[in-house]
N, C-alpha and C. Protein backbone atom coordinates (compact mmCIF):
# COMPACT_ATOMS: atom_id res chain seq x y z
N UNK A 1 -50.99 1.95 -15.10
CA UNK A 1 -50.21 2.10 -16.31
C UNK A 1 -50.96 1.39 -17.45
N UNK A 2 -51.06 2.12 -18.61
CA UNK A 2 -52.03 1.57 -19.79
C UNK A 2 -50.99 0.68 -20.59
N UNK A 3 -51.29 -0.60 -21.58
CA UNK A 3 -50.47 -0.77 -22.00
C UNK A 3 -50.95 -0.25 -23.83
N UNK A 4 -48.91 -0.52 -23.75
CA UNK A 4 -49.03 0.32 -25.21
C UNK A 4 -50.02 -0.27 -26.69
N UNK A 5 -50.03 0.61 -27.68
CA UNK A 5 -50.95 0.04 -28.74
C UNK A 5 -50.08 -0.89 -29.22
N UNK A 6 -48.38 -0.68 -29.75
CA UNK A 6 -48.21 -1.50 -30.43
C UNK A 6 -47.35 -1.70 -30.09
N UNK A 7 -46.40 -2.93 -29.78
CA UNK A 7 -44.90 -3.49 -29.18
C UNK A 7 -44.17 -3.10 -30.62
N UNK A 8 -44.18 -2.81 -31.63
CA UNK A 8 -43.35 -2.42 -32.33
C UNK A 8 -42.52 -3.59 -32.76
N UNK A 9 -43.37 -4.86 -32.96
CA UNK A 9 -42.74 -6.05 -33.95
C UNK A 9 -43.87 -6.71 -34.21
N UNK A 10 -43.79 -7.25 -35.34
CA UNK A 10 -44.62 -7.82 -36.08
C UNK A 10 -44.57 -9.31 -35.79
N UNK A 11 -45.71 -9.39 -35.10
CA UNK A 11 -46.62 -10.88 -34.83
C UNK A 11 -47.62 -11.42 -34.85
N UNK A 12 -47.85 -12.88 -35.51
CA UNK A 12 -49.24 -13.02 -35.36
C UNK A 12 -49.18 -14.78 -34.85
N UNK A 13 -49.92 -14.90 -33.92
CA UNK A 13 -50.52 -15.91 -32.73
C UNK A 13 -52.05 -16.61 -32.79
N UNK A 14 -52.13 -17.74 -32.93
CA UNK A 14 -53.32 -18.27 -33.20
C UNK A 14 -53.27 -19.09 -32.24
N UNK A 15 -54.28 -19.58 -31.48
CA UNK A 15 -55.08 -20.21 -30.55
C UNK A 15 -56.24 -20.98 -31.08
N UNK A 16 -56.24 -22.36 -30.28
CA UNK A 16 -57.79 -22.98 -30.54
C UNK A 16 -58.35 -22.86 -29.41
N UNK A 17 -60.06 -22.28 -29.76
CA UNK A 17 -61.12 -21.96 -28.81
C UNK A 17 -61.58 -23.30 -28.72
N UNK A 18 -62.28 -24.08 -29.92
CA UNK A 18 -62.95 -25.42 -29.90
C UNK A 18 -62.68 -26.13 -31.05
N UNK A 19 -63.22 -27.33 -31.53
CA UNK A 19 -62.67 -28.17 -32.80
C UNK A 19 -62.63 -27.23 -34.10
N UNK A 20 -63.93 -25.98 -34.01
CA UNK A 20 -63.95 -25.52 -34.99
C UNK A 20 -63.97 -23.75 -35.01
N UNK A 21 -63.26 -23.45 -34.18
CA UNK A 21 -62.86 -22.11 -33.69
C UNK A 21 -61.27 -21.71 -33.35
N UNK A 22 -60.96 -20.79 -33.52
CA UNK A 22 -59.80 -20.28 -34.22
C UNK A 22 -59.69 -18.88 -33.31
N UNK A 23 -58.83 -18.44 -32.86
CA UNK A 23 -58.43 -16.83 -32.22
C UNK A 23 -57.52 -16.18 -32.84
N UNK A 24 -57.33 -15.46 -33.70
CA UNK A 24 -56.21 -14.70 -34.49
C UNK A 24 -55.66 -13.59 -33.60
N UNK A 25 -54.49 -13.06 -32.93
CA UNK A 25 -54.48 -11.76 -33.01
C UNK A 25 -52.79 -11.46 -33.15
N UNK A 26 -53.02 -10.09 -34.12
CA UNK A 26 -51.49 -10.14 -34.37
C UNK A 26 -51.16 -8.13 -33.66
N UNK A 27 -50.17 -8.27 -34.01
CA UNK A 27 -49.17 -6.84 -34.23
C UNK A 27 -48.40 -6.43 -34.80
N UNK A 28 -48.29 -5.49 -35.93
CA UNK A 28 -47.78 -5.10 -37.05
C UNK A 28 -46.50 -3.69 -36.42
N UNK A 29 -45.52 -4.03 -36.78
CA UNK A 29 -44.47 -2.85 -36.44
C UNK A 29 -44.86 -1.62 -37.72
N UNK A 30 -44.24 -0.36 -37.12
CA UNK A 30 -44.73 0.59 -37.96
C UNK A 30 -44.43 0.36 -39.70
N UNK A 31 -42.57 -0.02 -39.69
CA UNK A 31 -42.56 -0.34 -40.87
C UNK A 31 -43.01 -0.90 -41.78
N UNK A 32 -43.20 -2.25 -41.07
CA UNK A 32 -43.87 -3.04 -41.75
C UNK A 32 -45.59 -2.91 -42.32
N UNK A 33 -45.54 -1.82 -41.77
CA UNK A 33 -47.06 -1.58 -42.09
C UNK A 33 -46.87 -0.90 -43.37
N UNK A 34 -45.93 0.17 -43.38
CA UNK A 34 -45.79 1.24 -44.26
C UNK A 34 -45.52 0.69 -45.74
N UNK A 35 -44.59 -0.49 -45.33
CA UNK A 35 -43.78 -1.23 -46.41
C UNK A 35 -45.27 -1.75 -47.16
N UNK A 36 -46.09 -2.51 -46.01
CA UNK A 36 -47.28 -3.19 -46.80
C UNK A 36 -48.50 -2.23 -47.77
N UNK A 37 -48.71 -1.66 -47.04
CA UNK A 37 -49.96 -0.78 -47.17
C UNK A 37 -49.42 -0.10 -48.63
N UNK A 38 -47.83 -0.13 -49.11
CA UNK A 38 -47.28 0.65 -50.58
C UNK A 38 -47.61 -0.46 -51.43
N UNK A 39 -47.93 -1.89 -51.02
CA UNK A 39 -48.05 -2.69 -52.13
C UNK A 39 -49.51 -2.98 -52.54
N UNK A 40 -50.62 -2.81 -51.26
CA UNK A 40 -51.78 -3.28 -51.33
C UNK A 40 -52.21 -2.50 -49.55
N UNK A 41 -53.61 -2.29 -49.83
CA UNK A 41 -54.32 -2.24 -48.63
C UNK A 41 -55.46 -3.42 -48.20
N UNK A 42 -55.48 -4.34 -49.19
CA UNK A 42 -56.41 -5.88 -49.44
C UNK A 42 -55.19 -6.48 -47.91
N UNK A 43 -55.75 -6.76 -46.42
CA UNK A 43 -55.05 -7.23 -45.63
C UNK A 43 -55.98 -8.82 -45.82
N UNK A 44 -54.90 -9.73 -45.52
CA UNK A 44 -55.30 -11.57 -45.38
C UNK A 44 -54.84 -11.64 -44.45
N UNK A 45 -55.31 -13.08 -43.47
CA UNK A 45 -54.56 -13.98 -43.01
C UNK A 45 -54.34 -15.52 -44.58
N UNK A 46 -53.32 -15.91 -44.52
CA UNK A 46 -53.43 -16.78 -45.14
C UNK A 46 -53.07 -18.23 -44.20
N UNK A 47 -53.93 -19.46 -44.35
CA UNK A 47 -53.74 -20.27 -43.54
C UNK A 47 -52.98 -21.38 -44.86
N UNK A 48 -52.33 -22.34 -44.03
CA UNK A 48 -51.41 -23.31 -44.89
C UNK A 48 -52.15 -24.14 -43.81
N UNK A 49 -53.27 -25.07 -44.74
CA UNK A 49 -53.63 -26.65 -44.07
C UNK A 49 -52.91 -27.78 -44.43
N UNK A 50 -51.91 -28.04 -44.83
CA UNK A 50 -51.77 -29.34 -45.80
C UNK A 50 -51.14 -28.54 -46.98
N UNK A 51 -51.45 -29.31 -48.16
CA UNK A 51 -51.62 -28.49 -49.55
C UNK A 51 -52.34 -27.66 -50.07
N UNK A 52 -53.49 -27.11 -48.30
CA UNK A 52 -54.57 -26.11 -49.09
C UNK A 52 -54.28 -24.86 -48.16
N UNK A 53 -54.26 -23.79 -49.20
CA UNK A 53 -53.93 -22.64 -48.74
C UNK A 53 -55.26 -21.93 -49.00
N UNK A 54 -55.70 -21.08 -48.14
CA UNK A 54 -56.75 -20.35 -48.16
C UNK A 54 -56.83 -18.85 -47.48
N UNK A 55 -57.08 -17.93 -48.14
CA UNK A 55 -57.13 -16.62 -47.34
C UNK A 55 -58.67 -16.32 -47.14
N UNK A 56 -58.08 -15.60 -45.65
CA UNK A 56 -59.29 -14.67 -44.89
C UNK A 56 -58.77 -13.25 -44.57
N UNK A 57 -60.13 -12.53 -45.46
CA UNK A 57 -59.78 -10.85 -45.50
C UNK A 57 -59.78 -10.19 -43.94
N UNK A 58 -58.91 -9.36 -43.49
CA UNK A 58 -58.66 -8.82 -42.19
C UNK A 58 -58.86 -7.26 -41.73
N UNK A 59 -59.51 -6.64 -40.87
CA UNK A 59 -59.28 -5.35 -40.94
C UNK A 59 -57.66 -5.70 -40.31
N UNK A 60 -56.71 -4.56 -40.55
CA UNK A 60 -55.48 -4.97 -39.78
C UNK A 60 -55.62 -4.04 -38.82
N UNK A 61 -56.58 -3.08 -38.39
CA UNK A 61 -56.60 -1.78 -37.52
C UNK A 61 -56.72 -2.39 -36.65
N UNK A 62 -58.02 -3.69 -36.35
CA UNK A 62 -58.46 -4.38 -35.37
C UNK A 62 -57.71 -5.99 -35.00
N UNK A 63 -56.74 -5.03 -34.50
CA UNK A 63 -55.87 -6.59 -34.00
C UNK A 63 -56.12 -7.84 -33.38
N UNK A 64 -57.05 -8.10 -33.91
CA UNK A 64 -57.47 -9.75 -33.50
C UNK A 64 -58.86 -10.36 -34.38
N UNK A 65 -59.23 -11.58 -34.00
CA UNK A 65 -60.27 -11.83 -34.95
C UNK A 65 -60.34 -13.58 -34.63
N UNK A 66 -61.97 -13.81 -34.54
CA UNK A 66 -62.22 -15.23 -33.83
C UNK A 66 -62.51 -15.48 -35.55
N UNK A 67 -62.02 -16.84 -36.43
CA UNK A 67 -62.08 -17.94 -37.04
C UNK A 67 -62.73 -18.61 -37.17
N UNK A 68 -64.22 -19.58 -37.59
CA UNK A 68 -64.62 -20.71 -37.65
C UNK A 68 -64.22 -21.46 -39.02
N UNK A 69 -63.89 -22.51 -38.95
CA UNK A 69 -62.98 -23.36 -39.74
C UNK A 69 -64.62 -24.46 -39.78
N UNK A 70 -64.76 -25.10 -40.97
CA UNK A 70 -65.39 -26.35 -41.50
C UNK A 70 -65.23 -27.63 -40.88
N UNK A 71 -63.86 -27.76 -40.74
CA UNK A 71 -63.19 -29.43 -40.44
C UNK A 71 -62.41 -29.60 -39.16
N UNK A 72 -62.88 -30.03 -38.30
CA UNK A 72 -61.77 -30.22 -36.81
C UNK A 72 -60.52 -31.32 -37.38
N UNK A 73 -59.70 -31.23 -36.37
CA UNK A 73 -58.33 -32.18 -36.45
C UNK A 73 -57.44 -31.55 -37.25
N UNK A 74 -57.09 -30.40 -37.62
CA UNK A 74 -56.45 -29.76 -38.40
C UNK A 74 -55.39 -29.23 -38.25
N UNK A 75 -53.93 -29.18 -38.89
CA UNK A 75 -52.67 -28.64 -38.04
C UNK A 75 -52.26 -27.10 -39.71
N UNK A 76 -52.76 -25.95 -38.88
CA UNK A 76 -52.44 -24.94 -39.72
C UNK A 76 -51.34 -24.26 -39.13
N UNK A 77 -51.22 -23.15 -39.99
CA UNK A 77 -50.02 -22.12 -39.71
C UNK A 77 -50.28 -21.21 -40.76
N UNK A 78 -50.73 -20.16 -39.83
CA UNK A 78 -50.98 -18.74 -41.03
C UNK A 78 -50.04 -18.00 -41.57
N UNK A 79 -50.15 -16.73 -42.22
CA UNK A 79 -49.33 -15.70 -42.52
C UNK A 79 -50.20 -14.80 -42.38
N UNK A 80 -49.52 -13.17 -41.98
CA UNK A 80 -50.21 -12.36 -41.90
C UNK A 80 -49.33 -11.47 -43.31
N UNK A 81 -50.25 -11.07 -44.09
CA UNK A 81 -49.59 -9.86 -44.88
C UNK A 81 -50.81 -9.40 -45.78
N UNK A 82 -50.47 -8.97 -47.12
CA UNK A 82 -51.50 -7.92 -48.00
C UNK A 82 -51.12 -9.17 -49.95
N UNK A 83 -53.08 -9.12 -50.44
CA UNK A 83 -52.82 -9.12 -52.04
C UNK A 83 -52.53 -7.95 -52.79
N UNK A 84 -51.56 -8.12 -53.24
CA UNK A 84 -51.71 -6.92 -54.65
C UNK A 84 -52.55 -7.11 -55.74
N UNK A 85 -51.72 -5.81 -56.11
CA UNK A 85 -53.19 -5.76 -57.65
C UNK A 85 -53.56 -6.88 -58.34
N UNK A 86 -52.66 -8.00 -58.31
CA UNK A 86 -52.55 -9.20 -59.41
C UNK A 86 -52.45 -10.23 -58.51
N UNK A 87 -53.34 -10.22 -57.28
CA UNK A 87 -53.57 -10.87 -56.41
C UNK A 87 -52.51 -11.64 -55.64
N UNK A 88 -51.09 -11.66 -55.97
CA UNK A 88 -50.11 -12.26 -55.18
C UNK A 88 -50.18 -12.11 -53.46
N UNK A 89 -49.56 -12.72 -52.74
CA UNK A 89 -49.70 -12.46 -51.97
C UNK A 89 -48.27 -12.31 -51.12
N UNK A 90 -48.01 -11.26 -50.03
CA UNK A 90 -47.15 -10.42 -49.78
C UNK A 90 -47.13 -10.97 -48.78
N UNK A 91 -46.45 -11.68 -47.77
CA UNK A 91 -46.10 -11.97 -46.79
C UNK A 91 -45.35 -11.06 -45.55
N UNK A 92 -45.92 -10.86 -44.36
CA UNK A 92 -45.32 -10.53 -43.18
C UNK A 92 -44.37 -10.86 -42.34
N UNK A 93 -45.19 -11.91 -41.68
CA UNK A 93 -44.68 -12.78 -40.43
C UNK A 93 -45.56 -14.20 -40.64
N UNK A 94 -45.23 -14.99 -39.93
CA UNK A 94 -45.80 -16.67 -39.99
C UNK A 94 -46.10 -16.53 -38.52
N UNK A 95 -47.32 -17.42 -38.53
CA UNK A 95 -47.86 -18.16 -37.01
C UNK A 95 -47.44 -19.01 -36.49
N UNK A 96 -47.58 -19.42 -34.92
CA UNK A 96 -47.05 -20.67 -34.34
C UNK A 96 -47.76 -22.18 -35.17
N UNK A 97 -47.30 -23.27 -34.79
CA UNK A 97 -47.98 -23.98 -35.94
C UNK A 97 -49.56 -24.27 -34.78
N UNK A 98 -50.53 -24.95 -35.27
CA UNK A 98 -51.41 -24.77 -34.29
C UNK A 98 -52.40 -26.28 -34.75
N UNK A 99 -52.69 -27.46 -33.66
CA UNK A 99 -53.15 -28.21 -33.80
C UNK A 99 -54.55 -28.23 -33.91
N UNK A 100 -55.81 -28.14 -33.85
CA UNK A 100 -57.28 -28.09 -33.20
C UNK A 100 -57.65 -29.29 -32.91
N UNK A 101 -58.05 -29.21 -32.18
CA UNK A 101 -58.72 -30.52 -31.20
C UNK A 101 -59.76 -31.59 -31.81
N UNK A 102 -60.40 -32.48 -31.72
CA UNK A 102 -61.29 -33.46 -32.43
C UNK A 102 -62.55 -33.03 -31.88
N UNK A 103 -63.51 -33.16 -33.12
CA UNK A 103 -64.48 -33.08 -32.45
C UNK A 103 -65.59 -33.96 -31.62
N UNK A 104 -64.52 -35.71 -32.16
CA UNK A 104 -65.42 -36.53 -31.24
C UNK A 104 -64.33 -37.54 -30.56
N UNK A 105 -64.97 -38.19 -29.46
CA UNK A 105 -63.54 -39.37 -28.90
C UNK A 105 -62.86 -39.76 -30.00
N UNK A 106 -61.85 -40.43 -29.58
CA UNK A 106 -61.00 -40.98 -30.42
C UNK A 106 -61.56 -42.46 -30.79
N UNK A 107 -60.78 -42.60 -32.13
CA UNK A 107 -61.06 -43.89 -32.53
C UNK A 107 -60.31 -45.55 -32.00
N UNK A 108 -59.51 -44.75 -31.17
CA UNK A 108 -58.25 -45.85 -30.77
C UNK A 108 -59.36 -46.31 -29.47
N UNK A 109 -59.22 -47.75 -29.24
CA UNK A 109 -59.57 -48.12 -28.01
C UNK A 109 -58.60 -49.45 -27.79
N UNK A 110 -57.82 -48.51 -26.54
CA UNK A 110 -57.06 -50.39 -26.29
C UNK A 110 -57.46 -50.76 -24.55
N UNK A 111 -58.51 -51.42 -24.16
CA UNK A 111 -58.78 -51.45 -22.90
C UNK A 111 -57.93 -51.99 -22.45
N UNK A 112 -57.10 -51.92 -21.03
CA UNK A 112 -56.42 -52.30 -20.07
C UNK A 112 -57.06 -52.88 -18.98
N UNK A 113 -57.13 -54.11 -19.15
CA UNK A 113 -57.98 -55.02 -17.63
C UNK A 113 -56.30 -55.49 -16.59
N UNK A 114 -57.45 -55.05 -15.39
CA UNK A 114 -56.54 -55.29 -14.49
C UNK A 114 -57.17 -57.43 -13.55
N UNK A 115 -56.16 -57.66 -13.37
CA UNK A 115 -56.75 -59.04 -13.09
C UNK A 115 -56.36 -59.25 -11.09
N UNK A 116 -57.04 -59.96 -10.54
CA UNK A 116 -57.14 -60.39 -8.96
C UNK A 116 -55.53 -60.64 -8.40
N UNK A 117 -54.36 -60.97 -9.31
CA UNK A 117 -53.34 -61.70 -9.07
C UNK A 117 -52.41 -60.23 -8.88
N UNK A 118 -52.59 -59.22 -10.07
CA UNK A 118 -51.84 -58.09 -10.02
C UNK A 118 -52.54 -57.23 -8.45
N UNK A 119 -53.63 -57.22 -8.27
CA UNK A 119 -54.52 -56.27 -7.25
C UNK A 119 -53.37 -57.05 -5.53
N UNK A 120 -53.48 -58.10 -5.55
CA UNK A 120 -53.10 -58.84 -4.37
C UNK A 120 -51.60 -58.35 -4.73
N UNK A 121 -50.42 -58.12 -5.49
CA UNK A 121 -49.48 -57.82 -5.58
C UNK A 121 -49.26 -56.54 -5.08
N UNK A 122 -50.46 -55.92 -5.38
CA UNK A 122 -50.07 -54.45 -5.01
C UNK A 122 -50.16 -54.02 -3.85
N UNK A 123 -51.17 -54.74 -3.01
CA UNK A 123 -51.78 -54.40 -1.88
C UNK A 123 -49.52 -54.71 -0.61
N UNK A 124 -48.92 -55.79 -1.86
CA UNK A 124 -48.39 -56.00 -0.90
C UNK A 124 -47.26 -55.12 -0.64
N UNK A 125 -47.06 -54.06 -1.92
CA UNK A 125 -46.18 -53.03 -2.00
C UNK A 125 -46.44 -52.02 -1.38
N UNK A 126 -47.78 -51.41 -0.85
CA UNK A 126 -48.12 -51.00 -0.13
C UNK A 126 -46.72 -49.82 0.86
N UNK A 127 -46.68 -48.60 0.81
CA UNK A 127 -45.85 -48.04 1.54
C UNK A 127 -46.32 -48.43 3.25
N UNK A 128 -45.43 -48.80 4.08
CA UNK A 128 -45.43 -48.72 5.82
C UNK A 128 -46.02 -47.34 5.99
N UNK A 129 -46.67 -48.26 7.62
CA UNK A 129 -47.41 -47.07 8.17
C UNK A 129 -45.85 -46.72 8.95
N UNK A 130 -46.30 -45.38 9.46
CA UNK A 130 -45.40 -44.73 10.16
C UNK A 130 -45.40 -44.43 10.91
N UNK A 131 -45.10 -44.07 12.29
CA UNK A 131 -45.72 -43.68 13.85
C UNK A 131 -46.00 -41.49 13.03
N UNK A 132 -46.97 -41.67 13.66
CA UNK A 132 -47.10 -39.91 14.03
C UNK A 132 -46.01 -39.22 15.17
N UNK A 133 -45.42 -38.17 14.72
CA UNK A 133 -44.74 -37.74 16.19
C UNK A 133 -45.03 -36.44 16.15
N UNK A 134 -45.68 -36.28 17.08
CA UNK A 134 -45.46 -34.25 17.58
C UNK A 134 -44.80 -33.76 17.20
N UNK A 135 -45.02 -32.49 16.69
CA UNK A 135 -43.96 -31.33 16.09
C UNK A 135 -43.58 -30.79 17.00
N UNK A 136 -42.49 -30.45 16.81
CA UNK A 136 -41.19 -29.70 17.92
C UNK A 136 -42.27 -28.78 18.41
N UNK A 137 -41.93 -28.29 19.94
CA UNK A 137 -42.84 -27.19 20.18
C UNK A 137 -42.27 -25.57 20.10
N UNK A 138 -41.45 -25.41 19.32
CA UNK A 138 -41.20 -24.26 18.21
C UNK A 138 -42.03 -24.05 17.36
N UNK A 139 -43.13 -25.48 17.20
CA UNK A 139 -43.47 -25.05 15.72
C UNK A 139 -45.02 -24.67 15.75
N UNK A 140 -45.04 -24.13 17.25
CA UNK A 140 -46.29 -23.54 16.96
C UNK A 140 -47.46 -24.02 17.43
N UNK A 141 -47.22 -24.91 17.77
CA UNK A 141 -48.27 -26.04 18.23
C UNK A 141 -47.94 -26.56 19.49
N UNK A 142 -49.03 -27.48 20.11
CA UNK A 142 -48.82 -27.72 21.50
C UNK A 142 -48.96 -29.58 21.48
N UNK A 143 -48.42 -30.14 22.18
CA UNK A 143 -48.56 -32.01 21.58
C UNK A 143 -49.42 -31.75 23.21
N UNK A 144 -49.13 -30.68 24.07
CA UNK A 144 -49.88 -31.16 24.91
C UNK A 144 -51.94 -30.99 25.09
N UNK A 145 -52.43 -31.71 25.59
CA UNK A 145 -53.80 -31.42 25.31
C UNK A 145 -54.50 -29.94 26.10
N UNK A 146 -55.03 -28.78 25.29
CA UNK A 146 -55.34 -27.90 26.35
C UNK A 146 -56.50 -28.15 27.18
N UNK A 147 -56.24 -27.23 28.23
CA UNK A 147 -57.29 -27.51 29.05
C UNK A 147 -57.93 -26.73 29.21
């Protein structure tokens, strides 16, 4: 069974590949296409970083599209829709919000030393040993030794 071209609702889903890589892919319901494409055929993603908004031009035929972004550590959330003539921009649907990863260790270091007094404490919590006992011989197995 093939699956279909379009689920017939409008979504768009972003993923991080690496600190500075991005996976777009959306799906546009028919209407919403029809509705868009009367105001503008100029398709964006628009990303919301912070206070900086920035668009990236989209084919919308080709439902998906890999991202490279400048700056790791970044928490965006796109929009998918179309500019008009006077460049506004026409909104669709919104993305999940989406963190990207760092591109180097972190700056926090709080080492945790363990000391001789805690080690001897632990040894004494230690779970009991337990005797082994043969499994019922229902279960498949034999406790006796073959010969």
């Amino acid at each position: 069974m093939d699956l279909p071209e379009s689920y017939g609702r409008t979504r768009l889903t972003l993923m991080e590949v690496d600190p500075f890589h991005l996976y777009a892919y959306w799906d546009v319901a028919r209407e919403d296409w029809v509705r868009a494409n009367a105001v503008s055929n100029a398709w964006v993603l628009r990303f919301h970083d912070g206070d900086l908004n920035f668009d990236v031009p989209i084919d919308p035929t080709t439902p998906h599209k890999y991202l490279e972004f400048p700056r790791d550590d970044r928490c965006l959330v796109a929009e998918i829709g179309v500019r008009d003539a006077r460049g506004a921009f026409v909104g669709l649907c919104r993305s999940n919000a989406l963190r990207t990863p760092r591109a180097a260790p972190s700056s926090r270091y709080e080492p945790v030393w363990m000391n001789r007094a805690s080690l001897a404490g632990a040894a004494a919590l230690e779970a009991p040993e337990l005797p082994l006992e043969a499994p019922p011989g229902d279960f498949g197995l034999s406790s006796e030794p073959s010969a």
